[in-house]
Every structure is written in C-alpha cells, then in structure tokens.
Protein backbone atom coordinates (compact mmCIF):
# COMPACT_ATOMS: atom_id res chain seq x y z
CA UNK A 1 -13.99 -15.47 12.80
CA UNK A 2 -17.15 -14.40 14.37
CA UNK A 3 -19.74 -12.56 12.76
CA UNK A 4 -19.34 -9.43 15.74
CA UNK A 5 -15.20 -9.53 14.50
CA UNK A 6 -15.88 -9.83 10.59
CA UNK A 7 -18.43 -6.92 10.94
CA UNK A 8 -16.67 -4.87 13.09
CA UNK A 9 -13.23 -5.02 10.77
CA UNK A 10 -15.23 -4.38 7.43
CA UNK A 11 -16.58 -1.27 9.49
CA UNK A 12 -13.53 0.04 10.68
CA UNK A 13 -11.66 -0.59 7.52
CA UNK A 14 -15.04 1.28 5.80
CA UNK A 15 -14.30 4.50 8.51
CA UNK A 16 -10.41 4.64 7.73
CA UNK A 17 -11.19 4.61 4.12
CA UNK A 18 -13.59 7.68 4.67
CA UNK A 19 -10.94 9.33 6.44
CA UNK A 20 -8.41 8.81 4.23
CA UNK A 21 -10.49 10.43 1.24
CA UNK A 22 -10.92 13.45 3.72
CA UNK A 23 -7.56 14.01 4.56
CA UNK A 24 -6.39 13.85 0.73
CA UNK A 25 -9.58 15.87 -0.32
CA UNK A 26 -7.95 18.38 2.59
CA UNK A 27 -4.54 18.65 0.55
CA UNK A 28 -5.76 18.64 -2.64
CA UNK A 29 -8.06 21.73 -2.22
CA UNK A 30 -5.27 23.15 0.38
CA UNK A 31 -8.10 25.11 1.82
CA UNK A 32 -7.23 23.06 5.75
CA UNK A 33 -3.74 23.85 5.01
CA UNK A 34 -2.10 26.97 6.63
CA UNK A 35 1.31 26.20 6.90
CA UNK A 36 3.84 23.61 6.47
CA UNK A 37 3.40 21.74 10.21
CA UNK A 38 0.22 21.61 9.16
CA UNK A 39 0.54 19.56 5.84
CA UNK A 40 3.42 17.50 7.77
CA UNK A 41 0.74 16.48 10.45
CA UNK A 42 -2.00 15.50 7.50
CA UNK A 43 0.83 13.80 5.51
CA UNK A 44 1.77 11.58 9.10
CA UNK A 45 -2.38 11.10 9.95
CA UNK A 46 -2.71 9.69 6.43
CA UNK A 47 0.68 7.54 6.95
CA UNK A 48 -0.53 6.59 9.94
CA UNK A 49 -4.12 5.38 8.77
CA UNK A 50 -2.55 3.27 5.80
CA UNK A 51 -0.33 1.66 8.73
CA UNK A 52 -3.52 0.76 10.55
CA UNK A 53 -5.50 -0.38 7.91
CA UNK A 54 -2.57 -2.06 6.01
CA UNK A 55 -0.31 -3.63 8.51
CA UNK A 56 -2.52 -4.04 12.14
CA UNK A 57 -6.01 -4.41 11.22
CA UNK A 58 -4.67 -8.20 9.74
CA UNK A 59 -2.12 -8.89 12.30
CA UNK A 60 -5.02 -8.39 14.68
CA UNK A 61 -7.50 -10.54 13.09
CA UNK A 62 -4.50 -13.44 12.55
CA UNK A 63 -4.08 -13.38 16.37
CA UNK A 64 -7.87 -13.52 16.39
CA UNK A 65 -8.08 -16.38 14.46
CA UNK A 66 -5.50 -17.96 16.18
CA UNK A 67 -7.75 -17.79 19.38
C-alpha cells in the first residue's frame, strides 16, 4: 500500500468518524429533528456511513492491494 492510499484511508475513515459523532450528537439533543422523515433520513445517513467505513473502505483497499 502506498503511503498517498494509507494516508488517504486513515483520513477518510478520520472524516466518517466525525460525521458519525455529528449525526448521533443530532439525535441525541433532537434539536435537527423536526419530524419523523427527518430522523428516518439521519438514522439511513448514519447506516449508510457505518456501511462505508465498515464494509467498502476494506474491500477497496483489498482490491488495492491486489494491484
């Protein structure tokens, strides 16, 4: 893995993390929250991230490494 790809990942996975924190902060106060679409869309953005951060983020960097 190149230095550019191992940087790049630990940044990314740094900026979903953020976001996460953000978007539960959001529900916990309920202050973002209006109505009930509205906590169903933060509920899918924060399924979402986990998916990306979880699931593709290392398939990626497997087909990376497989050159």
């Amino acid at each position: 893995m190149s230095s550019y790809d191992s940087r790049f990942e630990r940044e990314l996975q740094k900026r979903i993390g953020e976001e996460l924190v953000r978007l539960r902060e959001d529900l916990e106060l309920g202050t973002a929250i209006k109505d009930y679409a509205q906590y169903r869309d933060y509920i899918g953005r924060i399924a979402s991230l986990k998916r990306v951060a979880i699931e593709f983020c290392p398939e990626v960097q497997a087909q990376i490494d497989k050159g």
